[in-house]
Protein backbone atom coordinates (compact mmCIF):
# COMPACT_ATOMS: atom_id res chain seq x y z
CA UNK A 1 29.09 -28.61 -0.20
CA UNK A 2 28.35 -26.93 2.67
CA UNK A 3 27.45 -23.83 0.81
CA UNK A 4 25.31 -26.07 -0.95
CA UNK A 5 23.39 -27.41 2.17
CA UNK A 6 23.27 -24.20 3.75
CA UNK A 7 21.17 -22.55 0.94
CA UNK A 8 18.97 -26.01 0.49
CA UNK A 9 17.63 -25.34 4.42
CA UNK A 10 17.42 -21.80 3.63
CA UNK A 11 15.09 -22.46 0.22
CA UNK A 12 13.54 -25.53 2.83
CA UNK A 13 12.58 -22.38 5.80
CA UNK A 14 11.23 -19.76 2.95
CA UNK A 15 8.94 -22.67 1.42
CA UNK A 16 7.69 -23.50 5.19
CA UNK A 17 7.20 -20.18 5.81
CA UNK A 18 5.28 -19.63 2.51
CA UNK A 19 2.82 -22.32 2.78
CA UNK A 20 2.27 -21.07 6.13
CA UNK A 21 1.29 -17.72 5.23
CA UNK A 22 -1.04 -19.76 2.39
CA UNK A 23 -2.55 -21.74 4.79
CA UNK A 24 -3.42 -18.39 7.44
CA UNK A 25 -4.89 -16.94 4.49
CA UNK A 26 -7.10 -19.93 3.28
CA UNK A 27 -8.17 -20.29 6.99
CA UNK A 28 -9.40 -16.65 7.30
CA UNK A 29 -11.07 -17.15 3.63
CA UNK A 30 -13.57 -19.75 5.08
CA UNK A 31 -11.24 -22.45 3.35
CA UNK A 32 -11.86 -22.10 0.17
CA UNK A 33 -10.58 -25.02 -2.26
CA UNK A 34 -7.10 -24.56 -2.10
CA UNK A 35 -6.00 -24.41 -5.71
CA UNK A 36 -8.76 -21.22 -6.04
CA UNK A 37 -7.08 -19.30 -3.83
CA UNK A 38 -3.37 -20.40 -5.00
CA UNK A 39 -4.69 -19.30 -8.65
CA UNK A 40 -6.06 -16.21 -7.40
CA UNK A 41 -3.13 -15.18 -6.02
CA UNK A 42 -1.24 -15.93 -9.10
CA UNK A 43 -4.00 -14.17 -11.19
CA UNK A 44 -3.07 -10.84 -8.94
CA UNK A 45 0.88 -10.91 -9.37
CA UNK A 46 0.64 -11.14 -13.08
CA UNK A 47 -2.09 -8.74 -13.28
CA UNK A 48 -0.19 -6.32 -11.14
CA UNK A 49 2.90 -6.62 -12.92
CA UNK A 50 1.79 -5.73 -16.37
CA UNK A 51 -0.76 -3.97 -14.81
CA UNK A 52 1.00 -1.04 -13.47
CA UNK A 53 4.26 -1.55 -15.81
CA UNK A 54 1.75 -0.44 -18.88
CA UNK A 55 0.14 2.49 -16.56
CA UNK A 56 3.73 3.73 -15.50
CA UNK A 57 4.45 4.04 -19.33
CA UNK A 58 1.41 5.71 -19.61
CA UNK A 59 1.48 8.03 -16.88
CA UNK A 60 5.58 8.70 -17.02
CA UNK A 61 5.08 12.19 -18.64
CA UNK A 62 3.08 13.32 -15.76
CA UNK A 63 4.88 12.09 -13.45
CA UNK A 64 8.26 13.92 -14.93
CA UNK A 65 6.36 17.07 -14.68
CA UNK A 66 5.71 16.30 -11.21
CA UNK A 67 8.80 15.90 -10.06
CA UNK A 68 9.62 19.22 -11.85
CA UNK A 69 7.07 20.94 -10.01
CA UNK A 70 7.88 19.20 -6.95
CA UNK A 71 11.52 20.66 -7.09
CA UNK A 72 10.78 24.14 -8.26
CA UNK A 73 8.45 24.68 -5.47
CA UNK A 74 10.48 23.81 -2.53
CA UNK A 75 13.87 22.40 -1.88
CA UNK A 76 14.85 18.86 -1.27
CA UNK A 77 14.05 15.93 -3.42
CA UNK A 78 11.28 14.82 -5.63
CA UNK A 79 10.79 12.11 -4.13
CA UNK A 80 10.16 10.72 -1.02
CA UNK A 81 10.89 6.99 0.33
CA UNK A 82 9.76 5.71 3.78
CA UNK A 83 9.59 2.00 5.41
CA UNK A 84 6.02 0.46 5.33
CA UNK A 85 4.85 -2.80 6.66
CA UNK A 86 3.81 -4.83 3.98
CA UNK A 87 2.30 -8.83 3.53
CA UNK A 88 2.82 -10.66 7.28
CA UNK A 89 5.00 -7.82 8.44
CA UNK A 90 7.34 -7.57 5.89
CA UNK A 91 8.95 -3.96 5.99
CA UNK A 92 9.95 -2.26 2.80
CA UNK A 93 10.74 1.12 1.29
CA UNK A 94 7.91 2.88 -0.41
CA UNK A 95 8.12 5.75 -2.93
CA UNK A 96 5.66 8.75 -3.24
CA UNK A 97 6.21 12.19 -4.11
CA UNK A 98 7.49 14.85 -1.32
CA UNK A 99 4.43 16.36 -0.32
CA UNK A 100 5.79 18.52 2.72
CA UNK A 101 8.88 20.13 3.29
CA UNK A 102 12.41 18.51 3.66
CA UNK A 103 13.15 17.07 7.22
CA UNK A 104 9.35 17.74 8.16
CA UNK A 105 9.34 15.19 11.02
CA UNK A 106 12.79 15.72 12.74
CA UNK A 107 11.09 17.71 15.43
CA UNK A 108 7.80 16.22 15.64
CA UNK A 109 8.78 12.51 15.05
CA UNK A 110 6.32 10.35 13.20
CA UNK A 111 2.44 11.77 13.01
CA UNK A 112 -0.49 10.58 11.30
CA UNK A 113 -2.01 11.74 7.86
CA UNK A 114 -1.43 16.06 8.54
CA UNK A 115 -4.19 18.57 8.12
CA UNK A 116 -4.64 20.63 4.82
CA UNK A 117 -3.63 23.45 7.02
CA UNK A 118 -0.58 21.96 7.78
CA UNK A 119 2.57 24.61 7.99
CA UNK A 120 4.90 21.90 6.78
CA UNK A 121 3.30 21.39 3.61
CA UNK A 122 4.74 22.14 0.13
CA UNK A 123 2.91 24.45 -2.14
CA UNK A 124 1.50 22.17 -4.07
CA UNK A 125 1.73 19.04 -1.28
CA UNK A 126 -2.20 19.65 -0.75
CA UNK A 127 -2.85 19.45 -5.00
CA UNK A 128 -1.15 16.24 -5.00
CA UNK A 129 -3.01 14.74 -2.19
CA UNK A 130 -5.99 15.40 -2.89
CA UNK A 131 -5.59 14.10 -6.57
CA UNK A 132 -3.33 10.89 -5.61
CA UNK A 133 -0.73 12.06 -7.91
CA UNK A 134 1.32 11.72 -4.94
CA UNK A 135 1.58 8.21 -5.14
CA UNK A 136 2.30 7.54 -8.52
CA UNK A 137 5.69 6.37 -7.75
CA UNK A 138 3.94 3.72 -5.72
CA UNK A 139 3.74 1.64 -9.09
CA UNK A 140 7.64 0.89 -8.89
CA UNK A 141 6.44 -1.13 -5.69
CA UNK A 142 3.75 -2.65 -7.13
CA UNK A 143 6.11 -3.89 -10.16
CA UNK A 144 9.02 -4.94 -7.30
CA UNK A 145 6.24 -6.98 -5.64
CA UNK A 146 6.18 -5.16 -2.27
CA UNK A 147 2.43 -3.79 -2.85
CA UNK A 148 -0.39 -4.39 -5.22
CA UNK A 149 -2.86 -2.32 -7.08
CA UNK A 150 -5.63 -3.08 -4.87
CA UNK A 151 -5.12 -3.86 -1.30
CA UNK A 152 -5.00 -2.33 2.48
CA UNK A 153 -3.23 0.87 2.85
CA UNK A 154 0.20 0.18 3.77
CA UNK A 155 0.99 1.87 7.16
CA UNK A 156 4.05 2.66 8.79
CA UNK A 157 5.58 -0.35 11.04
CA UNK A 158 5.61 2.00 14.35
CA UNK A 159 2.50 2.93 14.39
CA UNK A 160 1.21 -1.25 13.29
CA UNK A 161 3.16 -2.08 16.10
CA UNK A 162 0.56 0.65 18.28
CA UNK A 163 -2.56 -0.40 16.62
CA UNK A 164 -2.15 -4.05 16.95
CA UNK A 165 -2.14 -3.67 20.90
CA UNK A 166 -5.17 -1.87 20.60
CA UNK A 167 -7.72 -2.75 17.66
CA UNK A 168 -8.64 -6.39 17.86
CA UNK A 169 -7.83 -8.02 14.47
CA UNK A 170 -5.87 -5.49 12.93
CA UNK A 171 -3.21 -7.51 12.22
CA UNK A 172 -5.29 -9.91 9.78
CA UNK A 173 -5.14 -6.62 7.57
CA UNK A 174 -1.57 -8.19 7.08
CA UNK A 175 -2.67 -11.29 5.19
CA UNK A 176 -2.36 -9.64 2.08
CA UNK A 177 0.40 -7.39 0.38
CA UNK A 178 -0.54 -3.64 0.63
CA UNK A 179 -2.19 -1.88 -2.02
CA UNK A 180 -2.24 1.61 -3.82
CA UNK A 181 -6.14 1.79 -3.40
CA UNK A 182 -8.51 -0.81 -1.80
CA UNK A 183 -11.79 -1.05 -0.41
CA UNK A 184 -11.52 1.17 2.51
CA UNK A 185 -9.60 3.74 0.84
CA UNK A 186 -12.61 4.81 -1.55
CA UNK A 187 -14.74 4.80 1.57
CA UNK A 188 -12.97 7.20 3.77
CA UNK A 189 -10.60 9.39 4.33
CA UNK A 190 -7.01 9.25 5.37
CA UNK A 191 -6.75 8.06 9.27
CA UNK A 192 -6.90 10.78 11.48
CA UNK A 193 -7.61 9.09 14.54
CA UNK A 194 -8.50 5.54 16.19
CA UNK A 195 -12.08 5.91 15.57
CA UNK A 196 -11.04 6.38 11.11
CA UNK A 197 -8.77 3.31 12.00
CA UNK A 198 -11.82 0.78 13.15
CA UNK A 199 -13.97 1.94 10.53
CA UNK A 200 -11.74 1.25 7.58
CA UNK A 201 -10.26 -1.95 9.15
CA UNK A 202 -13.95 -3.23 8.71
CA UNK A 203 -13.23 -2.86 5.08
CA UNK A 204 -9.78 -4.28 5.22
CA UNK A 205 -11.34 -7.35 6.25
CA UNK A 206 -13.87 -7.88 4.25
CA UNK A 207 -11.71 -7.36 1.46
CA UNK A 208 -9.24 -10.22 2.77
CA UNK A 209 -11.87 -12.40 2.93
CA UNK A 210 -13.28 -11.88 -0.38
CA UNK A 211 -10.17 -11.25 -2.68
CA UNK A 212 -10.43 -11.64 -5.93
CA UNK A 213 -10.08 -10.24 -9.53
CA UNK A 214 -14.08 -9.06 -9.91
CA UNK A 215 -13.00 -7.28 -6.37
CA UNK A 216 -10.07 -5.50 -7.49
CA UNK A 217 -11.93 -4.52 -10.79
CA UNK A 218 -14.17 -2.89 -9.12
CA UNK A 219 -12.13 -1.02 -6.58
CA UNK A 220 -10.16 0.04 -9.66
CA UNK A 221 -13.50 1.81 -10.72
CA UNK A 222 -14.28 2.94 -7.74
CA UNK A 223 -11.45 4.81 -7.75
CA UNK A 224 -11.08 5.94 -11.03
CA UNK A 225 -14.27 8.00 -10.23
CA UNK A 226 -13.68 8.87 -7.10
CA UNK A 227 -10.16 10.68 -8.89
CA UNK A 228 -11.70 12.39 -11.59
CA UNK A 229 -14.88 13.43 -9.69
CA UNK A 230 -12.61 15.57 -6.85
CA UNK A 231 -13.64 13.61 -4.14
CA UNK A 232 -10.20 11.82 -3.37
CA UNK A 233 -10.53 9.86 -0.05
């Protein structure tokens, strides 16, 4: 019985803790009517599950002959997983393809987005930067939950920690889950500095505030063109 009880407060804290995060949300979207935002949310899980589970079928030959090229070119592992901060801080493992060599931050520690000059980056690291193949794997998160097709960049948790004692707001960015593209990311380029991280967070925000499916839609074109015209941000 006590097993019992124990796991009815635990289900009893998660729910709190849920609505809570529902109700910071619906705040910071000029209170919308409740059940919109509740149905928008649900509208964006189901959409991103079948979503990217009928892209990853699509796009599972290339990414096979990525991770051949990846491991012919340099040694170490196709892929790469790292923690990211996802929805209200929630820390997860995200998977992209190895772009630079094996152990490339043991010296330097963690650093933002690298230059295309870069010595630690694998021969064809820069190719799949620039054309996002890189984070193809990304769609297993997506699928788990832990991101969504269309959100904020997910950034690493030490350097959220950094920004959110130093850019007013930043941590609103957190009101959503993460995405593989989003508003700021067809806008500009990867953070280089604290200026790139103001800019963007502009866009983060507006996008929290206006979520919805016509939003993501149109990201989605956005950066389908922004892919196939060369001009990957």
């Amino acid at each position: 019985m006590s097993v019992l009880v124990a796991r009815l407060q635990s289900l009893r804290q998660e729910l709190e803790f849920e609505l809570q995060r529902f109700m910071w949300l619906w705040r910071y979207q000029h209170y919308v009517p409740p059940f919109t935002l509740w149905w928008r949310l649900v509208l964006k899980r189901v959409v991103d599950f079948f979503g990217s589970l009928a892209v990853l079928v699509m796009v599972s030959p290339i990414m096979l002959l990525v991770a051949l090229l990846v491991k012919l070119t340099s040694p170490g592992p196709a892929f790469y997983v790292q923690e990211r901060m996802g929805c209200f801080g929630r820390v997860f493992r995200m998977y992209k393809f190895r772009t630079m060599t094996q152990d490339a931050e043991a010296k330097t520690g963690p650093v933002w987005t690298p230059q295309a000059s870069d010595p630690r980056m694998t021969p064809i690291g820069q190719f799949l930067r620039r054309t996002h193949l890189d984070e193809l794997p990304q769609l297993l998160n997506v699928i788990a939950g832990d991101m969504s097709l269309v959100g904020p960049r997910p950034e690493r948790p030490c350097f959220v920690e950094q920004l959110i004692e130093v850019v007013p707001s930043y941590d609103r960015r957190l009101y959503v889950k993460p995405g593989m593209t989003g508003l700021a990311q067809v806008h500009y380029q990867y953070d280089r500095d604290l200026n790139d991280v103001k800019r963007k967070l502009r866009f983060d925000l507006l996008y929290v505030k206006r979520m919805c499916l016509m939003l993501d839609a149109r990201i989605l074109a956005w950066t389908f063109l922004v892919v196939v015209t060369g001009h990957g941000k």
